[in-house]
C-alpha atoms as a PDB file:
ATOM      1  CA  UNK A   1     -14.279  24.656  11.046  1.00  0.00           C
ATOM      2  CA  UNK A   2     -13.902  25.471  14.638  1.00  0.00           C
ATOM      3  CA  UNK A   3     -10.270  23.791  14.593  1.00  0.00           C
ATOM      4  CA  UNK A   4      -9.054  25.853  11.757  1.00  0.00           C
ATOM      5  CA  UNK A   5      -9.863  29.149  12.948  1.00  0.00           C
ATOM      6  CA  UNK A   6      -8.290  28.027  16.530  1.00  0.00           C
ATOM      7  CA  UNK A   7      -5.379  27.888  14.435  1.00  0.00           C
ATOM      8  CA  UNK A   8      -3.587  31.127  13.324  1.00  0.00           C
ATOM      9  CA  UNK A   9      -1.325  29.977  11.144  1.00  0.00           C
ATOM     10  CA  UNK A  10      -4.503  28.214   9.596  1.00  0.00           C
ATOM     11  CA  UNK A  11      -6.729  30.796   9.809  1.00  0.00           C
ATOM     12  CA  UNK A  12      -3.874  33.614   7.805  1.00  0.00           C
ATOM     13  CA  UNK A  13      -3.687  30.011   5.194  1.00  0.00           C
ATOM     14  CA  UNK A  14      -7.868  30.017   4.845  1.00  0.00           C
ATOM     15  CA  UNK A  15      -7.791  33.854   4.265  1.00  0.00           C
ATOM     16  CA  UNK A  16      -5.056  34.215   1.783  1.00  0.00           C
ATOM     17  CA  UNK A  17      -6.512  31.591  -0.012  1.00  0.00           C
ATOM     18  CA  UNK A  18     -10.035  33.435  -0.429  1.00  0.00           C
ATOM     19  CA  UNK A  19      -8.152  36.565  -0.920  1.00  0.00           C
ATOM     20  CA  UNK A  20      -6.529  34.753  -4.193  1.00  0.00           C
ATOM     21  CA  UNK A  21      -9.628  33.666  -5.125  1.00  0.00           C
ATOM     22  CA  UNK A  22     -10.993  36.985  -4.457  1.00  0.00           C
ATOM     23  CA  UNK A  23      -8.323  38.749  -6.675  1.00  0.00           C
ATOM     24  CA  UNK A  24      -8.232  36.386  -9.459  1.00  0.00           C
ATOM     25  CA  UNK A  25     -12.181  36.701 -10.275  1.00  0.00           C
ATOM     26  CA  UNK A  26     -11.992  40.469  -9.421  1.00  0.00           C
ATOM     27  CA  UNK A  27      -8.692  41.088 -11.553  1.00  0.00           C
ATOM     28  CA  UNK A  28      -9.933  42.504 -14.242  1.00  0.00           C
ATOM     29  CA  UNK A  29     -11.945  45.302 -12.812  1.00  0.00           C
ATOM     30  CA  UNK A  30      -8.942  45.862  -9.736  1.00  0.00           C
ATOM     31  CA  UNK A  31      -5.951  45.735 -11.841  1.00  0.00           C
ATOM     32  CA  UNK A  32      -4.728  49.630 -12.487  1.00  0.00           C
ATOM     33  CA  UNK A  33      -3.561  49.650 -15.977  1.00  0.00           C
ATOM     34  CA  UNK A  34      -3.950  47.567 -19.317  1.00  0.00           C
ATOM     35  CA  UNK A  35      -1.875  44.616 -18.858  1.00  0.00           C
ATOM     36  CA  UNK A  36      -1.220  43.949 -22.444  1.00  0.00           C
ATOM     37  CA  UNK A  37      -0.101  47.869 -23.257  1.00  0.00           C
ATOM     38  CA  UNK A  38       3.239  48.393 -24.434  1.00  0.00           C
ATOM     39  CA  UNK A  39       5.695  51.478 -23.716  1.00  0.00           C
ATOM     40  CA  UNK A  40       9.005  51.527 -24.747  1.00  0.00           C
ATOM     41  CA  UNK A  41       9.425  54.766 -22.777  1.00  0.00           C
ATOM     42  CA  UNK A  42       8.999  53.387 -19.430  1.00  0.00           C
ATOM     43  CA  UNK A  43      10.375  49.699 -20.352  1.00  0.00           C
ATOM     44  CA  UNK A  44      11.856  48.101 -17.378  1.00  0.00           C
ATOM     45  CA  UNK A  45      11.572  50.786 -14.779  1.00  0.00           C
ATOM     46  CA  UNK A  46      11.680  50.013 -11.239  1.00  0.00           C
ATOM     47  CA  UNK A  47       8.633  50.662  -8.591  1.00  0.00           C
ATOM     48  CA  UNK A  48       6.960  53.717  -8.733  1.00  0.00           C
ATOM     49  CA  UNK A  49       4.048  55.935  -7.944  1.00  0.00           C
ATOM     50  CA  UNK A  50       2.789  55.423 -11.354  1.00  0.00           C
ATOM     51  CA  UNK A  51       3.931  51.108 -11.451  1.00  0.00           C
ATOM     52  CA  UNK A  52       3.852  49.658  -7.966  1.00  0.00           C
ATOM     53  CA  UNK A  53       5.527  46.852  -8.938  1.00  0.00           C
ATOM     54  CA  UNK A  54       8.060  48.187 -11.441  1.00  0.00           C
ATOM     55  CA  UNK A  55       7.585  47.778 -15.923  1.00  0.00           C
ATOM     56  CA  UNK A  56       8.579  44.696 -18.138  1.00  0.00           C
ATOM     57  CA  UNK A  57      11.096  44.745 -21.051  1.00  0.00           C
ATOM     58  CA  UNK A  58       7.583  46.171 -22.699  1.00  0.00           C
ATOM     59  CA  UNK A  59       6.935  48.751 -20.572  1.00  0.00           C
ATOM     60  CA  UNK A  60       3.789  46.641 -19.348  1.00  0.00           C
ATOM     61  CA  UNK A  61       2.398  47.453 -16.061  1.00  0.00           C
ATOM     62  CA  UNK A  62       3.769  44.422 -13.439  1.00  0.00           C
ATOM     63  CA  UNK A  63       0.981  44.524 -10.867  1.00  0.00           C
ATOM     64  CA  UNK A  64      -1.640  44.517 -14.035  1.00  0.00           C
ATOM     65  CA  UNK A  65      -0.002  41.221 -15.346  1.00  0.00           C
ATOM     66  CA  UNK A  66       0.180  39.243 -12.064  1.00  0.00           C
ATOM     67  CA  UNK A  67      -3.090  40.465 -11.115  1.00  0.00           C
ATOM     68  CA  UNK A  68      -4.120  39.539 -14.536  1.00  0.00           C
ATOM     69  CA  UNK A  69      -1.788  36.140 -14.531  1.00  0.00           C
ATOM     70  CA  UNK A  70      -3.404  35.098 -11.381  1.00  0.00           C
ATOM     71  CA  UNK A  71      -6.602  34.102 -13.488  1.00  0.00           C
ATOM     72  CA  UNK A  72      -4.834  32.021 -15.671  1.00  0.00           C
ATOM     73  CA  UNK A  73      -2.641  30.274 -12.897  1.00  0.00           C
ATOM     74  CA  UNK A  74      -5.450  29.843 -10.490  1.00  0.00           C
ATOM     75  CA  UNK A  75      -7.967  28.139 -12.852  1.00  0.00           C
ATOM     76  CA  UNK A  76      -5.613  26.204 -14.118  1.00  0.00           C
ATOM     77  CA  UNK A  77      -4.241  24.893 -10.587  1.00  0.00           C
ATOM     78  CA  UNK A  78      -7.688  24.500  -9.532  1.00  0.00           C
ATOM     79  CA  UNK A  79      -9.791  23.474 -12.616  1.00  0.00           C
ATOM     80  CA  UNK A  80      -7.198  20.274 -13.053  1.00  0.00           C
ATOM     81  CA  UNK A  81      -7.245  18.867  -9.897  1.00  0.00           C
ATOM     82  CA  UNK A  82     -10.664  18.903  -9.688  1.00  0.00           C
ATOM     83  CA  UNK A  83     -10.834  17.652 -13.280  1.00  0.00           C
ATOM     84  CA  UNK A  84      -8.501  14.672 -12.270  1.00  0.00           C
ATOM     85  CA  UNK A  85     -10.536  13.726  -9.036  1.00  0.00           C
ATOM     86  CA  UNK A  86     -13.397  13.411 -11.046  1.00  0.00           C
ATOM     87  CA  UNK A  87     -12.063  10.576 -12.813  1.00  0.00           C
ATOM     88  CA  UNK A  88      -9.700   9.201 -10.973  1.00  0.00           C
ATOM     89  CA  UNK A  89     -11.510   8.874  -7.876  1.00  0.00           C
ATOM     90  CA  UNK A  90     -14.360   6.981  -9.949  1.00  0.00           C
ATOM     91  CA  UNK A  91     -11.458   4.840 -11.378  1.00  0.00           C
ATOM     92  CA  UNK A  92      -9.964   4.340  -8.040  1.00  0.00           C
ATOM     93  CA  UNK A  93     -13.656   3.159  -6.199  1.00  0.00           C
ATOM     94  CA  UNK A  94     -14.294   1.122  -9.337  1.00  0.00           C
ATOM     95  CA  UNK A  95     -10.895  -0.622  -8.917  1.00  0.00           C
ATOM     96  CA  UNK A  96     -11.168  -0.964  -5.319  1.00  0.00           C
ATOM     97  CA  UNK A  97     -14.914  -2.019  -5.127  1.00  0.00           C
ATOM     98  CA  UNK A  98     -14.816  -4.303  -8.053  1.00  0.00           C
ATOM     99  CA  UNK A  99     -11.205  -6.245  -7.900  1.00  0.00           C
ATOM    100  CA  UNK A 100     -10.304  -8.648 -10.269  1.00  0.00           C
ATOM    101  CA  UNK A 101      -9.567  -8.106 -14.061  1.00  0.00           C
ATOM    102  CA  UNK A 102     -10.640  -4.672 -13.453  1.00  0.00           C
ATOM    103  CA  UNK A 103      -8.272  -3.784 -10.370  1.00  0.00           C
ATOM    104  CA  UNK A 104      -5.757  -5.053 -12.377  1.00  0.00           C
ATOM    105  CA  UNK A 105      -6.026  -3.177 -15.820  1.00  0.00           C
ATOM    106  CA  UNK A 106      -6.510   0.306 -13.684  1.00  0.00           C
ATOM    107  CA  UNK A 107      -4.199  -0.802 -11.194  1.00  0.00           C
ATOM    108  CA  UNK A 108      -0.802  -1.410 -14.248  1.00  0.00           C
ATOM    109  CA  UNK A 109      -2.841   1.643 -16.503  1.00  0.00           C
ATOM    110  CA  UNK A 110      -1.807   4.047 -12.713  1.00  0.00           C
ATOM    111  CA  UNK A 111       1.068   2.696 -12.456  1.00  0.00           C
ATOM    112  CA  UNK A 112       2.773   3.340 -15.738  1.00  0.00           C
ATOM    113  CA  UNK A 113       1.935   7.116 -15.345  1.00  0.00           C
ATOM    114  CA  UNK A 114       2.808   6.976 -11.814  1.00  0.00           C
ATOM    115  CA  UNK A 115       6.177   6.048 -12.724  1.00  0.00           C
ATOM    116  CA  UNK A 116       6.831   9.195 -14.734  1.00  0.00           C
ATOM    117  CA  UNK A 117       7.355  12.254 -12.860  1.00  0.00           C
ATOM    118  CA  UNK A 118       3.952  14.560 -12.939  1.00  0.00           C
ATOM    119  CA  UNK A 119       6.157  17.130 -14.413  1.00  0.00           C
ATOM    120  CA  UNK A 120       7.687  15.139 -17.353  1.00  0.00           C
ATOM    121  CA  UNK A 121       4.605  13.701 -17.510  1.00  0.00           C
ATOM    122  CA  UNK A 122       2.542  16.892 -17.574  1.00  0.00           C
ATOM    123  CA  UNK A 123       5.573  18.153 -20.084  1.00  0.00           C
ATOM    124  CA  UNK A 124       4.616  14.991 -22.630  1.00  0.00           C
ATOM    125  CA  UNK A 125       0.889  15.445 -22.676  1.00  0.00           C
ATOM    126  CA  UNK A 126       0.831  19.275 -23.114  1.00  0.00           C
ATOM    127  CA  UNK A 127       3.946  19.067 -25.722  1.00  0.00           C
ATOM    128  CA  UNK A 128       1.717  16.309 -28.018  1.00  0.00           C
ATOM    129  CA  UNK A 129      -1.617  18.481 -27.410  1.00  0.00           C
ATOM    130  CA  UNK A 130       0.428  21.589 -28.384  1.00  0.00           C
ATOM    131  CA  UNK A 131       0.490  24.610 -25.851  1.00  0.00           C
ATOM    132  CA  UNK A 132      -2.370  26.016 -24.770  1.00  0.00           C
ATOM    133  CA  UNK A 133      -4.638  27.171 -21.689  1.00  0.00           C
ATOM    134  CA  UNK A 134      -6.407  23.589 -22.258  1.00  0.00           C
ATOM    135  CA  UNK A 135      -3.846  21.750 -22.463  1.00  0.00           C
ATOM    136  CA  UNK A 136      -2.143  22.658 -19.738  1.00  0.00           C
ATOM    137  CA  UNK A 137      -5.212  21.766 -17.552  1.00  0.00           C
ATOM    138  CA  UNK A 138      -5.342  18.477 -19.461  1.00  0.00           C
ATOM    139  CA  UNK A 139      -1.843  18.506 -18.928  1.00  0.00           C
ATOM    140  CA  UNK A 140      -1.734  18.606 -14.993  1.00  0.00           C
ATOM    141  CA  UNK A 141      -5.172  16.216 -14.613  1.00  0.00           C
ATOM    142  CA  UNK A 142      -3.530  13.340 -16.230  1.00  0.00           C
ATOM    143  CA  UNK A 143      -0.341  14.097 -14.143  1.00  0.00           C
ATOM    144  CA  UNK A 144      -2.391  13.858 -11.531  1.00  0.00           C
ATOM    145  CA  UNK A 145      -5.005  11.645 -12.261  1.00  0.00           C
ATOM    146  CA  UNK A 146      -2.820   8.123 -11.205  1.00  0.00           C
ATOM    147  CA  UNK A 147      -2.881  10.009  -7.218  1.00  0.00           C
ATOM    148  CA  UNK A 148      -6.106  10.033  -6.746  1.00  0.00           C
ATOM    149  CA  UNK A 149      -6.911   6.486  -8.544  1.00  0.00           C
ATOM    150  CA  UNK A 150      -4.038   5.264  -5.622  1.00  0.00           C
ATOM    151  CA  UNK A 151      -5.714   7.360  -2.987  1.00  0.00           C
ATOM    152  CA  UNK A 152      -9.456   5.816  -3.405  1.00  0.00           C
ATOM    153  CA  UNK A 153      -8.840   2.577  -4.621  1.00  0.00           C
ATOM    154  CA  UNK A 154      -6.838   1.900  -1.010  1.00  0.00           C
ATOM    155  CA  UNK A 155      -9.808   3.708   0.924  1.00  0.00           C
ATOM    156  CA  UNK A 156     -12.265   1.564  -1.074  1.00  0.00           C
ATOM    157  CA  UNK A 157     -10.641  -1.854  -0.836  1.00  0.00           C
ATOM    158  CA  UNK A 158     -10.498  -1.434   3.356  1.00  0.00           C
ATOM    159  CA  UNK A 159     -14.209   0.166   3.698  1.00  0.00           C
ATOM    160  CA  UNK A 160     -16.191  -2.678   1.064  1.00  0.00           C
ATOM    161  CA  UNK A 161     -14.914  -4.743   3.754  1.00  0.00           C
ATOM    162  CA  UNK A 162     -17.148  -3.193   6.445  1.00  0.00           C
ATOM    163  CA  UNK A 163     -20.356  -4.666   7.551  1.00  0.00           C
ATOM    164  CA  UNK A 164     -22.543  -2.171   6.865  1.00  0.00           C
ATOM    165  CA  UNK A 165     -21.498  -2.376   3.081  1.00  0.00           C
ATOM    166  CA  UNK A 166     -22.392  -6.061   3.549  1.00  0.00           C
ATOM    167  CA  UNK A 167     -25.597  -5.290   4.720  1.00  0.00           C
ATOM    168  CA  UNK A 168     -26.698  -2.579   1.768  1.00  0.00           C
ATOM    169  CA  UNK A 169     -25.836  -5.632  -0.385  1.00  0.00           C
ATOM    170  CA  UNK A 170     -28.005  -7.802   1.161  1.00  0.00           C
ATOM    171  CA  UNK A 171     -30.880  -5.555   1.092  1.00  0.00           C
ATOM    172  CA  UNK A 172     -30.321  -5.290  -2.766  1.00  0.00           C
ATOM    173  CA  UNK A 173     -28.617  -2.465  -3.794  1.00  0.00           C
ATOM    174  CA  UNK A 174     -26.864  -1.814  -6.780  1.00  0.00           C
ATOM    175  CA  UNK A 175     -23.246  -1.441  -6.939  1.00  0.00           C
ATOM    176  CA  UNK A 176     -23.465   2.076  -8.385  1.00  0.00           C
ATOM    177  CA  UNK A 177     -25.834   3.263  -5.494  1.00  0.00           C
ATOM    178  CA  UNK A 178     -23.120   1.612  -3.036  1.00  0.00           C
ATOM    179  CA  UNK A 179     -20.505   3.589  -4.383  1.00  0.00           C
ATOM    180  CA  UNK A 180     -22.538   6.458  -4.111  1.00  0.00           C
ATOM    181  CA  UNK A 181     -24.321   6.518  -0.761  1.00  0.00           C
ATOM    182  CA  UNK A 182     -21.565   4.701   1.037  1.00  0.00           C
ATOM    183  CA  UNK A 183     -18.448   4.875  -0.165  1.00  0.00           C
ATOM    184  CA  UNK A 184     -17.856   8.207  -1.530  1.00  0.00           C
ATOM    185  CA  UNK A 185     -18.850   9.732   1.776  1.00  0.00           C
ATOM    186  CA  UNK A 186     -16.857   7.607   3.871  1.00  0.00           C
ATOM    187  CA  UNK A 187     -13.453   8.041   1.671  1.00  0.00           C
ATOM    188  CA  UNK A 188     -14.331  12.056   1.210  1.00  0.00           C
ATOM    189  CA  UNK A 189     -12.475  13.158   4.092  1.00  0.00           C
ATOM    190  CA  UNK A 190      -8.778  12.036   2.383  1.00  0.00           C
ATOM    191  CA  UNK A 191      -9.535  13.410  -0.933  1.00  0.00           C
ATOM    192  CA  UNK A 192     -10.669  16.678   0.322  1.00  0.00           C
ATOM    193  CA  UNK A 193      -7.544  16.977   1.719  1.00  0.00           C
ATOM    194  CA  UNK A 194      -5.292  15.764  -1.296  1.00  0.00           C
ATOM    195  CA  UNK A 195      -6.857  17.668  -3.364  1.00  0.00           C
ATOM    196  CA  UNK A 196      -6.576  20.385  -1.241  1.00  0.00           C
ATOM    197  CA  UNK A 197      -2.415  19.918  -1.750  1.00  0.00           C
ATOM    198  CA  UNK A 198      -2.666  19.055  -4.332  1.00  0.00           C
ATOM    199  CA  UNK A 199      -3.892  22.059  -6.401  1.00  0.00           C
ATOM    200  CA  UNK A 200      -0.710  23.742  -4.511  1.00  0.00           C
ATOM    201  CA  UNK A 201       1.280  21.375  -6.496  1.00  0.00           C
ATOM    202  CA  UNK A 202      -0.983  21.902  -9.618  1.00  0.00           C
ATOM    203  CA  UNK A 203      -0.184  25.558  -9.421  1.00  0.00           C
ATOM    204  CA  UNK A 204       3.384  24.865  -9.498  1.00  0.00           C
ATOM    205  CA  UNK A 205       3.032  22.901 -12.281  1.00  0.00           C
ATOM    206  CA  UNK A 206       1.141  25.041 -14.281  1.00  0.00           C
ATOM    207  CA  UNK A 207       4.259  27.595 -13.697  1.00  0.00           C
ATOM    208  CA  UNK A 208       6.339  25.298 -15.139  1.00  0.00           C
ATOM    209  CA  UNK A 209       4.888  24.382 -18.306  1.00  0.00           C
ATOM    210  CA  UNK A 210       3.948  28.291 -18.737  1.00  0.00           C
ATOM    211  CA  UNK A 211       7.895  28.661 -17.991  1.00  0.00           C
ATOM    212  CA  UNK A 212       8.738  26.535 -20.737  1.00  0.00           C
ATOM    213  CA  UNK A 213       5.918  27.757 -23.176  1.00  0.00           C
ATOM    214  CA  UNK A 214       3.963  24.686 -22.943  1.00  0.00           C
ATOM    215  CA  UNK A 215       1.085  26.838 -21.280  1.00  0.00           C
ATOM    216  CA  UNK A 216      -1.307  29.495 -21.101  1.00  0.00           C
ATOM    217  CA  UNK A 217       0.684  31.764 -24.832  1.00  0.00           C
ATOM    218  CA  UNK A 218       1.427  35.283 -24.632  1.00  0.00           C
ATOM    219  CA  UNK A 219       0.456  38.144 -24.467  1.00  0.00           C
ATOM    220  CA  UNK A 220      -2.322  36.293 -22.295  1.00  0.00           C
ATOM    221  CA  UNK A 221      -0.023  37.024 -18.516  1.00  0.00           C
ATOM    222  CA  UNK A 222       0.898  33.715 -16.240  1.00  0.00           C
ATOM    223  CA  UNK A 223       2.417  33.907 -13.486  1.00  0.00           C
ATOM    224  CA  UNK A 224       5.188  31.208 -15.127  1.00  0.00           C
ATOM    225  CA  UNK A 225       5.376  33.149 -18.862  1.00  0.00           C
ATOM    226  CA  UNK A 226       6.130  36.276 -16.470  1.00  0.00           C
ATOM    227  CA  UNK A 227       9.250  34.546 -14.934  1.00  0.00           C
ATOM    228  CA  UNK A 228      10.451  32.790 -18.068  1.00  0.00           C
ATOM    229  CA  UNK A 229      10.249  36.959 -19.685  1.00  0.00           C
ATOM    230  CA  UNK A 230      11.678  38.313 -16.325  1.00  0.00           C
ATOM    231  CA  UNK A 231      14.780  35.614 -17.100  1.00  0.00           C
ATOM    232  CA  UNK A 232      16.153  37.248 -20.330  1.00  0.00           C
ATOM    233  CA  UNK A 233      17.128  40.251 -17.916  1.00  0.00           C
ATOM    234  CA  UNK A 234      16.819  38.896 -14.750  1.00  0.00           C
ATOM    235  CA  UNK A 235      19.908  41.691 -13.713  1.00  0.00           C
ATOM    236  CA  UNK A 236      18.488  44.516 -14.746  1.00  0.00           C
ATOM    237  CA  UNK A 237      14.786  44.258 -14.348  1.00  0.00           C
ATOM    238  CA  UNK A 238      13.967  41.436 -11.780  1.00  0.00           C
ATOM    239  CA  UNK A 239      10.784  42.741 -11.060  1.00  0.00           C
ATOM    240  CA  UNK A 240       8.214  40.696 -13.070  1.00  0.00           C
ATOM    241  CA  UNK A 241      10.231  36.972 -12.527  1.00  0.00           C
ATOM    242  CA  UNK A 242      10.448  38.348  -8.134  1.00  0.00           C
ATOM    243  CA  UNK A 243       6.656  39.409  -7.969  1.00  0.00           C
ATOM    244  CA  UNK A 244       5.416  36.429  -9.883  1.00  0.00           C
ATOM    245  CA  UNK A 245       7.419  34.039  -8.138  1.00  0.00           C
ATOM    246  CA  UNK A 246       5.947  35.370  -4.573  1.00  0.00           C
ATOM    247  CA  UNK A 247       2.796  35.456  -6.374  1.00  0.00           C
ATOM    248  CA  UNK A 248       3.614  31.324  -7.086  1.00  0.00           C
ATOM    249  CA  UNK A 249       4.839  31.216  -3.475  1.00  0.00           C
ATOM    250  CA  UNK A 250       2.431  33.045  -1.824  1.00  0.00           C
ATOM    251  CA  UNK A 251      -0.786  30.669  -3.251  1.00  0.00           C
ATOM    252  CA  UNK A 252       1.204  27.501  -3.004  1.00  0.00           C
ATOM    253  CA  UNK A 253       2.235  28.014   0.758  1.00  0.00           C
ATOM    254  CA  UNK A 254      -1.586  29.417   1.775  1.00  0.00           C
ATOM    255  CA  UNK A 255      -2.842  25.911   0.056  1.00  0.00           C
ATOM    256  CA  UNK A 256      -0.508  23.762   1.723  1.00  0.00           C
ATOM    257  CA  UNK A 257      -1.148  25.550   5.180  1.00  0.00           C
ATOM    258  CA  UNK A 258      -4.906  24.836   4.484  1.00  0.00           C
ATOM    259  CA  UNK A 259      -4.407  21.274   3.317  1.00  0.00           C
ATOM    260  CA  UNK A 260      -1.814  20.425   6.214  1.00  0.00           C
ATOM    261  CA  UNK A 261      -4.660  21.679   8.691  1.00  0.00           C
ATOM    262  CA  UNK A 262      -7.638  19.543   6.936  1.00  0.00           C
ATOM    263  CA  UNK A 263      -5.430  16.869   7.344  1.00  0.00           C
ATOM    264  CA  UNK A 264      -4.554  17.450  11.108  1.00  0.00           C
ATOM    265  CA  UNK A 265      -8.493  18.341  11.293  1.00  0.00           C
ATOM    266  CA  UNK A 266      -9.491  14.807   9.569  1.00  0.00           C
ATOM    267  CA  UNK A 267      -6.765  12.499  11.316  1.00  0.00           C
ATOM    268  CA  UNK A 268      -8.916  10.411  13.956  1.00  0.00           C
ATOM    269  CA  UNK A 269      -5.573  10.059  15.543  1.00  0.00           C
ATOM    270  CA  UNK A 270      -5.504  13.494  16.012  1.00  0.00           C
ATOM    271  CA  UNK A 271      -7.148  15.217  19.400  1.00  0.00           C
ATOM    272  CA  UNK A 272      -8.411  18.199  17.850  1.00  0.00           C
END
């Protein structure tokens, strides 16, 4: 902790990330005006005193929907990478740990998604659930799910070589409570920080499916359904596609800065 508030950078990553947080739970109560109210009489209007952030082809308020959207594009980018750790780490340490047959089937079973990219992937999963706020978290967690079985099976397969994991055989523990008590903890630090990135790169993704309709459906605001509406008059009213696409770049930068320093923070390597 002390290391990333030495760092500014950091520290400005750390903050904006809370402040997301912050806005996304609080959105509802903080954001000015209806986000789903229509006026044709003030469609695509600029910034003003009465919309800080300029009207939609609707005449919906911007700063409503991407204070609004941010609920939808945070929980998504947050709720599937946690959702995919929490298998595929468990598939990864059982891999790892066990070997064999097992390795092997999880092992070819990560590889063949690995060798899709996560957003074709993510694309083929949400287009065959049909397009939804769930499936887009689905989505994303199987796009990412083959990372994190990678990540912990390698972490496992060098620590069950330790002694100590010798030794809490010996004295007759279960392979579950090994897992548990000693491996998990000892191949946190890594996954802490991966899934730190990688929710950046889950919120990215969830912009894209929403982009292509495969996610969270209107009127409910994304931050991705408000660029792919800003596109059909991207000339004359940029203003929804330009402040939810800072919005996008805004929470994927602060997570990166955060998961870069956890990294730096984690890395024995590293005189911190």
């Amino acid at each position: 902790m002390k290391y990333l508030m030495a760092n500014k950078l950091t520290a400005v990553g750390a903050a904006l990330c809370v402040l997301l947080i912050a806005v996304a739970a609080l959105s509802p109560w903080i954001a000015p005006q209806d986000p789903l109210e229509q006026s044709f009489l003030t469609a695509n209007q600029g910034p003003s005193e009465d919309h800080w952030l300029g009207t939609d082809a609707f005449g919906r308020d911007v700063l409503s929907r991407v204070l609004i959207g941010s609920r939808v594009s945070l929980s998504i980018g947050i709720i599937a990478p946690l959702l995919s750790a929490l298998f595929g780490v468990w598939a990864g340490m059982i891999a790892g740990y066990l070997g064999g047959w097992t390795d092997r089937l999880l092992s070819r079973f990560s590889d063949l998604l690995m060798s899709f990219p996560s957003l074709l992937l993510g694309v083929m999963v949400a287009a065959a659930l049909g397009p939804s706020f769930e499936s887009a978290v689905i989505a994303i967690a199987v796009a990412l799910f083959p990372r994190f079985v990678r990540l912990s099976r390698s972490a496992t397969q060098v620590l069950k070589r330790e002694p100590f994991i010798d030794a809490s055989i010996a004295s007759g523990r279960g392979t579950v409570s090994i897992m548990l008590k000693h491996v998990l903890p000892n191949i946190a630090g890594p996954l802490v920080v991966a899934l730190s990135l990688w929710i950046a790169t889950a919120i990215r993704l969830e912009a894209a499916l929403s982009f292509l309709g495969l996610g969270a459906q209107p009127p409910t605001p994304s931050w991705g359904n408000m660029i792919r509406d800003g596109m059909t008059d991207l000339v004359g009213d940029p203003w929804p596609a330009a402040f939810a696409g800072a919005a996008i770049t805004l929470a994927v930068l602060a997570f990166n800065m955060v998961g870069d320093a956890l990294r730096d923070m984690l890395d024995p390597e590293i005189d911190t």
